[in-house]
C-alpha atoms as a PDB file:
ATOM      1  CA  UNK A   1      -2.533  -1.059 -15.667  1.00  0.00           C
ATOM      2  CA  UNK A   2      -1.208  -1.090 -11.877  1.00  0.00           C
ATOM      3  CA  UNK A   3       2.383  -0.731 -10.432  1.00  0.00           C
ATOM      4  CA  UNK A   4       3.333  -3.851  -8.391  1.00  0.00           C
ATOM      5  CA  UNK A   5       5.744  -2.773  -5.207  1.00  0.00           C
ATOM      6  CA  UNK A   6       7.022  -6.056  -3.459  1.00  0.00           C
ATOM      7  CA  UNK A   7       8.682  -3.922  -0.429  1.00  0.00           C
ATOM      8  CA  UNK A   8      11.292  -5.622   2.575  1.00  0.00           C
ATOM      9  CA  UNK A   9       8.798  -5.776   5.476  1.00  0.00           C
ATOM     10  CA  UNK A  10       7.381  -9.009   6.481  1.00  0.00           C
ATOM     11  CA  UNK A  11       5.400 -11.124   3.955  1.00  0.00           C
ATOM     12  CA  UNK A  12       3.598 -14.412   3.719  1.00  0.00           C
ATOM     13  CA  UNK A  13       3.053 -16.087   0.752  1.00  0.00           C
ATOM     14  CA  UNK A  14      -0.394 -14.659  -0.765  1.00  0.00           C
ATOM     15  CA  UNK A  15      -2.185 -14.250  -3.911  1.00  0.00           C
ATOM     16  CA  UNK A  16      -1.390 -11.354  -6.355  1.00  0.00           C
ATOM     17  CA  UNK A  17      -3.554  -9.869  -8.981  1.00  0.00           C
ATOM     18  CA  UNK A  18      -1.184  -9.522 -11.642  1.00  0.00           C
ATOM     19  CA  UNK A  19      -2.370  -8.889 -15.150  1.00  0.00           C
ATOM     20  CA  UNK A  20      -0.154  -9.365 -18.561  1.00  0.00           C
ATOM     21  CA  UNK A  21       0.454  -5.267 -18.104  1.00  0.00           C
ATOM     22  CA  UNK A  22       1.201  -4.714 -14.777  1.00  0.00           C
ATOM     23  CA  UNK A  23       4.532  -3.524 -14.191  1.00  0.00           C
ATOM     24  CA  UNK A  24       6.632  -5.511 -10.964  1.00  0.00           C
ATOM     25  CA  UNK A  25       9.190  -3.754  -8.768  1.00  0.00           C
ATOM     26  CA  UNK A  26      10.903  -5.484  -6.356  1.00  0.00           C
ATOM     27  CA  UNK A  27      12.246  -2.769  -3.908  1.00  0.00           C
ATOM     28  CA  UNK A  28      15.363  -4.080  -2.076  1.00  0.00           C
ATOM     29  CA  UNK A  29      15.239  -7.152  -0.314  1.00  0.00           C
ATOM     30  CA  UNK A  30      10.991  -7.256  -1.813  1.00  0.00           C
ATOM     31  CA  UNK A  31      13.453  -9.600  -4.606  1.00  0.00           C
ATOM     32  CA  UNK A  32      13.555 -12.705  -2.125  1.00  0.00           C
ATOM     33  CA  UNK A  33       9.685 -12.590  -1.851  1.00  0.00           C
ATOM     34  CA  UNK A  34       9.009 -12.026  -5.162  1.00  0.00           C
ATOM     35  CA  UNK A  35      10.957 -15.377  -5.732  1.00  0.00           C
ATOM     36  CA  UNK A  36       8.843 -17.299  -3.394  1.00  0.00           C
ATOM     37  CA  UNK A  37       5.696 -16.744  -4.917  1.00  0.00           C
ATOM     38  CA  UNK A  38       7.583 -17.321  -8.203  1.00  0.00           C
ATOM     39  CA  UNK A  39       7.747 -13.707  -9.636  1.00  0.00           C
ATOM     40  CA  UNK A  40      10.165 -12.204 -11.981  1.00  0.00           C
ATOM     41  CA  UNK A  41       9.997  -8.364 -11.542  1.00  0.00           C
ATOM     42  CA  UNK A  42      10.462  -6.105 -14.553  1.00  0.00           C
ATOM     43  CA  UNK A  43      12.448  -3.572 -12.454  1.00  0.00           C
ATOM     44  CA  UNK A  44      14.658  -3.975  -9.052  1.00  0.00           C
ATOM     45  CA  UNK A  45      15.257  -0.958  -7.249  1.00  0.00           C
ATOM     46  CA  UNK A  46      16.986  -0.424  -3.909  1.00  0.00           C
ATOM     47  CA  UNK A  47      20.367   0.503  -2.449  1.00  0.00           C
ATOM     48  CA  UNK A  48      20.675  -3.505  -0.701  1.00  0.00           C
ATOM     49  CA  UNK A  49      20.888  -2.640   2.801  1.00  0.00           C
ATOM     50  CA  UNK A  50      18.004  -5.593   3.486  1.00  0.00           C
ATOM     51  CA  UNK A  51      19.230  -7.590   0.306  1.00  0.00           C
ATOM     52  CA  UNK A  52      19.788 -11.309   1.841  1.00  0.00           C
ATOM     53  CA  UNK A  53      22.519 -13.293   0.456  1.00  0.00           C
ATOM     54  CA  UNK A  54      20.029 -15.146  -1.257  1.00  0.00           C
ATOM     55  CA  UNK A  55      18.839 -11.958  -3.325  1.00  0.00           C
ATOM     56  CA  UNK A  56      21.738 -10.902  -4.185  1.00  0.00           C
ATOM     57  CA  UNK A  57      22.239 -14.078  -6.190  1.00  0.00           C
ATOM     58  CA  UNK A  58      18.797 -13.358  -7.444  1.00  0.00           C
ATOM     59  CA  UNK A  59      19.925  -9.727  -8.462  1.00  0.00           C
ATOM     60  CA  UNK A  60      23.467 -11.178 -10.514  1.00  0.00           C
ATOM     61  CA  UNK A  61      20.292 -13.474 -12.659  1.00  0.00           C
ATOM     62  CA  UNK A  62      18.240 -10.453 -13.047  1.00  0.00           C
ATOM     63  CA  UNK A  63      20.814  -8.345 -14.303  1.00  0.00           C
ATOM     64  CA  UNK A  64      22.237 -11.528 -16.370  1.00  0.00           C
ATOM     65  CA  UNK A  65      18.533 -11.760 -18.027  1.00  0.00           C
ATOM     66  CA  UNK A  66      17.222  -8.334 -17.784  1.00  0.00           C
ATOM     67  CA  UNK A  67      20.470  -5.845 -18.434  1.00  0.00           C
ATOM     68  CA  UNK A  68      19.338  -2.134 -17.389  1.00  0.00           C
ATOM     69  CA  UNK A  69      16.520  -3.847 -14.828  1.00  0.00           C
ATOM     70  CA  UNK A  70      18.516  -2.623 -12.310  1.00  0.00           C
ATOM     71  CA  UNK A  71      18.531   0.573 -10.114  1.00  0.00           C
ATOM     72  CA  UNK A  72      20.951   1.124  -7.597  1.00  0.00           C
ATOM     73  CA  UNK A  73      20.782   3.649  -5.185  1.00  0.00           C
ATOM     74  CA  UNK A  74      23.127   4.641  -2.487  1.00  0.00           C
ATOM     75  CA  UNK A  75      22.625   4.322   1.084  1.00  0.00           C
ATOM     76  CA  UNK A  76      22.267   7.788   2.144  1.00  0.00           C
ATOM     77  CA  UNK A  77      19.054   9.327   0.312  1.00  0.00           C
ATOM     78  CA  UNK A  78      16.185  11.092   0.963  1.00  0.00           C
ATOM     79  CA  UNK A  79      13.939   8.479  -0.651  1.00  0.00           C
ATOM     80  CA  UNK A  80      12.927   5.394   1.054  1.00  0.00           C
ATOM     81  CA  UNK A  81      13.807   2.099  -1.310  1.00  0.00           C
ATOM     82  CA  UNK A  82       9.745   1.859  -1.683  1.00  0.00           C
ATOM     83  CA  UNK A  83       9.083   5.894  -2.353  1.00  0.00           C
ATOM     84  CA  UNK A  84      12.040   5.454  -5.020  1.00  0.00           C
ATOM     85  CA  UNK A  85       9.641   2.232  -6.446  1.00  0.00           C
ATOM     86  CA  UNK A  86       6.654   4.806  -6.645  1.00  0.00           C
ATOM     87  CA  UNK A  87       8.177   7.935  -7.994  1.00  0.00           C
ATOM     88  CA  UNK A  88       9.485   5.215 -10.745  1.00  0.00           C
ATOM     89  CA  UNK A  89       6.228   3.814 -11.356  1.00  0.00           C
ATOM     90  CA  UNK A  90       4.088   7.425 -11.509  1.00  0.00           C
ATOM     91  CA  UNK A  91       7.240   8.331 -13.864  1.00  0.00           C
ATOM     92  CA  UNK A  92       6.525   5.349 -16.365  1.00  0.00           C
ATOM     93  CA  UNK A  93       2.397   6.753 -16.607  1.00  0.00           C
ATOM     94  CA  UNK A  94       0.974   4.145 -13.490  1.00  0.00           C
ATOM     95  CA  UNK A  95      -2.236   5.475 -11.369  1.00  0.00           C
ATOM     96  CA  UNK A  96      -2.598   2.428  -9.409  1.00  0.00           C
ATOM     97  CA  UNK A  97       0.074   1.132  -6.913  1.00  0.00           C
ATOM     98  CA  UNK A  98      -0.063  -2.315  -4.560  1.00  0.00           C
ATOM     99  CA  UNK A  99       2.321  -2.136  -2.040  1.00  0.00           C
ATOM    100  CA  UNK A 100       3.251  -6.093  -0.594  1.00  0.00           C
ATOM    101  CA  UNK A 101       5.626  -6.683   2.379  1.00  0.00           C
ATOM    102  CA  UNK A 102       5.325  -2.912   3.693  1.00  0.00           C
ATOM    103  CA  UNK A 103       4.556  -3.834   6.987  1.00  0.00           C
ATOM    104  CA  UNK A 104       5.829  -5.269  10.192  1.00  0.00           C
ATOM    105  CA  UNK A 105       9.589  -6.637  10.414  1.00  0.00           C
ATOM    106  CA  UNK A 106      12.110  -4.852  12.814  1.00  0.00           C
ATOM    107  CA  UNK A 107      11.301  -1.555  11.340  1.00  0.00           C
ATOM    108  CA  UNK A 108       8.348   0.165  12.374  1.00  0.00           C
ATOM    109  CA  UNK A 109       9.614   3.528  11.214  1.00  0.00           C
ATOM    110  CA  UNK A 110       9.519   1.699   7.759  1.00  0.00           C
ATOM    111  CA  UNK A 111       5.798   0.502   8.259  1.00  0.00           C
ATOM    112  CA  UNK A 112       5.155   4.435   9.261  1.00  0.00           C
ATOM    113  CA  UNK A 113       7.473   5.686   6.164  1.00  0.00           C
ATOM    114  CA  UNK A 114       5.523   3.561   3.717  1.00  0.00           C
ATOM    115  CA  UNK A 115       1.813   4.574   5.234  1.00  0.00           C
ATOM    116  CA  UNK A 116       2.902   8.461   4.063  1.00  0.00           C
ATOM    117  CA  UNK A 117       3.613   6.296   0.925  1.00  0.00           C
ATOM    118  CA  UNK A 118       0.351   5.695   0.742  1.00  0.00           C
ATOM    119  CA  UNK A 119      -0.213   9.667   0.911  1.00  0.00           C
ATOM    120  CA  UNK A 120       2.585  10.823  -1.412  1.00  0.00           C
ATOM    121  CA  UNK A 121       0.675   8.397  -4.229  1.00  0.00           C
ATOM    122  CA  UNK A 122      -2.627  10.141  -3.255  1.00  0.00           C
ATOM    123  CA  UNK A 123      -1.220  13.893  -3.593  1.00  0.00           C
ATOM    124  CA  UNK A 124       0.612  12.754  -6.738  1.00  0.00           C
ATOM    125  CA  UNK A 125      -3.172  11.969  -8.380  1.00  0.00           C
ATOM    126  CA  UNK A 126      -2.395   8.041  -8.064  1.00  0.00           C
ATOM    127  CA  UNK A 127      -4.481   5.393  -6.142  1.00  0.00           C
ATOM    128  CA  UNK A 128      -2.002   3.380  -3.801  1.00  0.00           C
ATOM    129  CA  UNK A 129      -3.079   0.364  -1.365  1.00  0.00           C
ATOM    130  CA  UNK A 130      -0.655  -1.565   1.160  1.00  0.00           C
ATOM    131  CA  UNK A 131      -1.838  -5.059   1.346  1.00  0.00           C
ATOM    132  CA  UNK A 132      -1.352  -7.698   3.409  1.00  0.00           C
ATOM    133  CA  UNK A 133      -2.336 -10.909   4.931  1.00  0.00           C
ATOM    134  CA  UNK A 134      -4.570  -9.235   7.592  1.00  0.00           C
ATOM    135  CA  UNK A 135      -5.599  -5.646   6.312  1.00  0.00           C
ATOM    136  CA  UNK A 136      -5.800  -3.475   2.829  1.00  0.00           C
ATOM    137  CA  UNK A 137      -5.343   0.382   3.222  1.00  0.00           C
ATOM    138  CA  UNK A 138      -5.795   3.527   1.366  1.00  0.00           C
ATOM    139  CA  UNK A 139      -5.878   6.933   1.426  1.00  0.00           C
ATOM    140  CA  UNK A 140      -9.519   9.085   0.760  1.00  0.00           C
ATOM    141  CA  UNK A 141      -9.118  12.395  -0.089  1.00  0.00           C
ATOM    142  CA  UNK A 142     -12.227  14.331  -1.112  1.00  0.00           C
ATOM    143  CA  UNK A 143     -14.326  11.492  -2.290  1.00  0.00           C
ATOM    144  CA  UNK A 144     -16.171   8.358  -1.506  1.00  0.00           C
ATOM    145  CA  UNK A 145     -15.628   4.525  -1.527  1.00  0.00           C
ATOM    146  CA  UNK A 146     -18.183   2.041  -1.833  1.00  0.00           C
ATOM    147  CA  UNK A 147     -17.420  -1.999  -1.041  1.00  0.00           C
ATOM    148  CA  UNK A 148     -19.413  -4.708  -2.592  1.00  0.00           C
ATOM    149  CA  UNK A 149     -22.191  -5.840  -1.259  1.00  0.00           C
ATOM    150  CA  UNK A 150     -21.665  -9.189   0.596  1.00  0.00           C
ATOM    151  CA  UNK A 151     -18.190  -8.030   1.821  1.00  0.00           C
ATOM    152  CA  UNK A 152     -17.711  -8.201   5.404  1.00  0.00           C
ATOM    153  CA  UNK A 153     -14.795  -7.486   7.342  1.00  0.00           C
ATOM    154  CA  UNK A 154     -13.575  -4.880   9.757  1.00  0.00           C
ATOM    155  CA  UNK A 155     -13.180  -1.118   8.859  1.00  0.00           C
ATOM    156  CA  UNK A 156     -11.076   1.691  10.849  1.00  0.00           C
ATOM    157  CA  UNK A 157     -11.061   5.293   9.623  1.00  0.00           C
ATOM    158  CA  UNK A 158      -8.109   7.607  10.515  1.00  0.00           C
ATOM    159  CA  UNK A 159      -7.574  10.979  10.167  1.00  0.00           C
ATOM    160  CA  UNK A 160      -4.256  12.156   8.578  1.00  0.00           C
ATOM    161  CA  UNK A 161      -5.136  16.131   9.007  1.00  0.00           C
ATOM    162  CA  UNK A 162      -5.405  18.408  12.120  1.00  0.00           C
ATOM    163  CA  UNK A 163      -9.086  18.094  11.148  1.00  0.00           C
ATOM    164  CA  UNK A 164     -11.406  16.092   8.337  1.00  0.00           C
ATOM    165  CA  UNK A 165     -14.967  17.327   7.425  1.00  0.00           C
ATOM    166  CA  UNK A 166     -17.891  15.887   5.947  1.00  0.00           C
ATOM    167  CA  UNK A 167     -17.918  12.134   7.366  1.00  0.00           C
ATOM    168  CA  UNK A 168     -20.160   9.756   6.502  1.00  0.00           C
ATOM    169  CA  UNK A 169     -20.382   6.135   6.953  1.00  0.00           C
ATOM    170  CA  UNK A 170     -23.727   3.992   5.621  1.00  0.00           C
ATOM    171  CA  UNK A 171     -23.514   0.243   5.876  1.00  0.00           C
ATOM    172  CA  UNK A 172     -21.571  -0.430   8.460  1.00  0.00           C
ATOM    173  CA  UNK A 173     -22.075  -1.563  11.953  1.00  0.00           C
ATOM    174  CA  UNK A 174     -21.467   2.352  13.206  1.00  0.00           C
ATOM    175  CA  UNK A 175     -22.682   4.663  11.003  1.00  0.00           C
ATOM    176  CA  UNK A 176     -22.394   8.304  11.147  1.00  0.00           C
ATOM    177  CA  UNK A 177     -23.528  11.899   8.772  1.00  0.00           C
ATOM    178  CA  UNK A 178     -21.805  14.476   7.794  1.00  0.00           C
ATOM    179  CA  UNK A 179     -18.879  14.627  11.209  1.00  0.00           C
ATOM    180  CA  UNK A 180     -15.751  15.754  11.831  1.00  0.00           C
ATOM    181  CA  UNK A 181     -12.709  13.566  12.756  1.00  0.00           C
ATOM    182  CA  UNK A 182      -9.632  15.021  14.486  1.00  0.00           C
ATOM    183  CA  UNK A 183      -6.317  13.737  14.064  1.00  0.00           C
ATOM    184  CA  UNK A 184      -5.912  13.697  17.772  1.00  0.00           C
ATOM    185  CA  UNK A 185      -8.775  11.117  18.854  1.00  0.00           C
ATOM    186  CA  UNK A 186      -8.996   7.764  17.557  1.00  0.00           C
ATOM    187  CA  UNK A 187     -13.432   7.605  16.912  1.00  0.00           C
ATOM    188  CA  UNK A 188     -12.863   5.619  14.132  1.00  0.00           C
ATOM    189  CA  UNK A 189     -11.086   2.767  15.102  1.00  0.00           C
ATOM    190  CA  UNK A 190     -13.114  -1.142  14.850  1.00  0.00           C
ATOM    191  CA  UNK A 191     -15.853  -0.413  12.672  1.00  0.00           C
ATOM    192  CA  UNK A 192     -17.662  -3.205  11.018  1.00  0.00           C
ATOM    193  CA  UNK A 193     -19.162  -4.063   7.632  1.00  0.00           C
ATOM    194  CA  UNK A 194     -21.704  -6.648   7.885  1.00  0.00           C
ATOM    195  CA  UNK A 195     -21.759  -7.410   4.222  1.00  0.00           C
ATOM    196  CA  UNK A 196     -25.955  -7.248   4.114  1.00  0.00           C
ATOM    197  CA  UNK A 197     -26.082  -4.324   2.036  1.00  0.00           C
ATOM    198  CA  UNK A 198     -23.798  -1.983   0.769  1.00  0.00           C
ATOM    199  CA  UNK A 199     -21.328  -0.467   2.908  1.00  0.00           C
ATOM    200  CA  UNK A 200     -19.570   3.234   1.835  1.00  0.00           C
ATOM    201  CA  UNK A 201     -17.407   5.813   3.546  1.00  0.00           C
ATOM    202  CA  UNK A 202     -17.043   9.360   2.273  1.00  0.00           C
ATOM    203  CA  UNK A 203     -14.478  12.380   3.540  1.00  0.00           C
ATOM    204  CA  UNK A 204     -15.519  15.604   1.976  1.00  0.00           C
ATOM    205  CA  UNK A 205     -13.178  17.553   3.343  1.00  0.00           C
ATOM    206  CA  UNK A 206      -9.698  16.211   4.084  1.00  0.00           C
ATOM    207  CA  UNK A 207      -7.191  13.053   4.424  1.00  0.00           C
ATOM    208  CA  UNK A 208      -7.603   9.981   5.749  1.00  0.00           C
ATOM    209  CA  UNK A 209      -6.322   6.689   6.578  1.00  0.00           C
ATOM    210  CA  UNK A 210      -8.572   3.469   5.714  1.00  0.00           C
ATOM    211  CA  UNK A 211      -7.811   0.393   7.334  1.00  0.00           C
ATOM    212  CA  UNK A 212      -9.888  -2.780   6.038  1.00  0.00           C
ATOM    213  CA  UNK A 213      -9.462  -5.963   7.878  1.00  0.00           C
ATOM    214  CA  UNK A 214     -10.518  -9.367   6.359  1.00  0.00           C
ATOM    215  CA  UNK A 215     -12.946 -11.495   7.663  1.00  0.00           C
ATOM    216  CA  UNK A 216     -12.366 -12.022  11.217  1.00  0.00           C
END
């Protein structure tokens, strides 16, 4: 079972892979979206700063159909609408968290906010990936990720510590063993994955910031 996010950054129209138990939150204005791709969340949450006029006709049917689908939080909190989405989601037993619409728009604080998303699902023992038109990102902490053979694409490698240890990348067009990253110089930026064997990246010792680009 995965947690759906739809956040209030930009979005196209795309594909989700939604399953009969995945659980939907629409996060603020994320409602509008969600009704374009013809999506009824299970749970709205947000304090409607970004909610259009059109959502918040959408939120009066919600509530109408769904009473107690609705969390409303004030203006001034801690929380981002989308961090208040996860902490609901890891509260309700969900590991694995999609985050649409969390980038671009007017807001790049918000595109920053909801990468440390990405992190605060990672420390929390969750899986959490931001996807988009363009790109898919996660967070590796400790451990190793392997892509399909046959998937190409382009690959970028970020370190969110002072330092990470332990390095290595088979498969791709730069490959490296066993090297440490710094947060402070960008080596890992426009790798490639060919797709003729399998590609993998591994960080023993650390965080970091995967950025996977389709097929460009």
């Amino acid at each position: 079972m995965k947690c759906i996010i739809m956040c209030a950054g930009d979005f196209s129209p795309m594909d989700i892979d939604r399953e009969e138990n995945d659980f939907v939150i629409a996060a603020d204005n994320g409602l509008t979206y969600l009704q374009k791709i013809g999506v009824v969340p299970d749970l709205f949450i947000g304090d409607m700063d970004s909610l259009s006029g059109e959502g918040r006709l959408l939120l009066k049917e919600l509530e109408s159909a769904r009473p107690g689908s609705i969390i409303r939080l004030p203006v001034e909190k801690d929380d981002t609408d989308t961090l208040a989405a996860v902490r609901e989601g890891l509260k309700r037993g969900y590991d694995r968290f999609y985050l649409y619409g969390a980038l671009g728009g007017k807001r790049i604080d918000h595109t920053i906010a909801n990468i440390q998303t990405l992190r605060f699902i990672r420390e929390h023992g969750a899986q959490g990936y931001i996807m988009d038109t363009s790109c898919m990102m996660f967070i590796l902490k400790n451990e190793t990720r392997r892509f399909a053979k046959g998937f190409t694409g382009g690959f970028s490698l970020f370190s969110m510590d002072e330092t990470i240890r332990g390095v290595t990348i088979r498969g791709m067009q730069y490959e490296t063993e066993n090297t440490t990253i710094t947060g402070h110089f960008p080596i890992g930026v426009s790798n490639h994955i060919p797709g003729d064997r399998q590609a993998e990246v591994t960080v023993r010792e650390g965080t970091a910031l995967a950025v996977v680009s389709w097929q460009e």
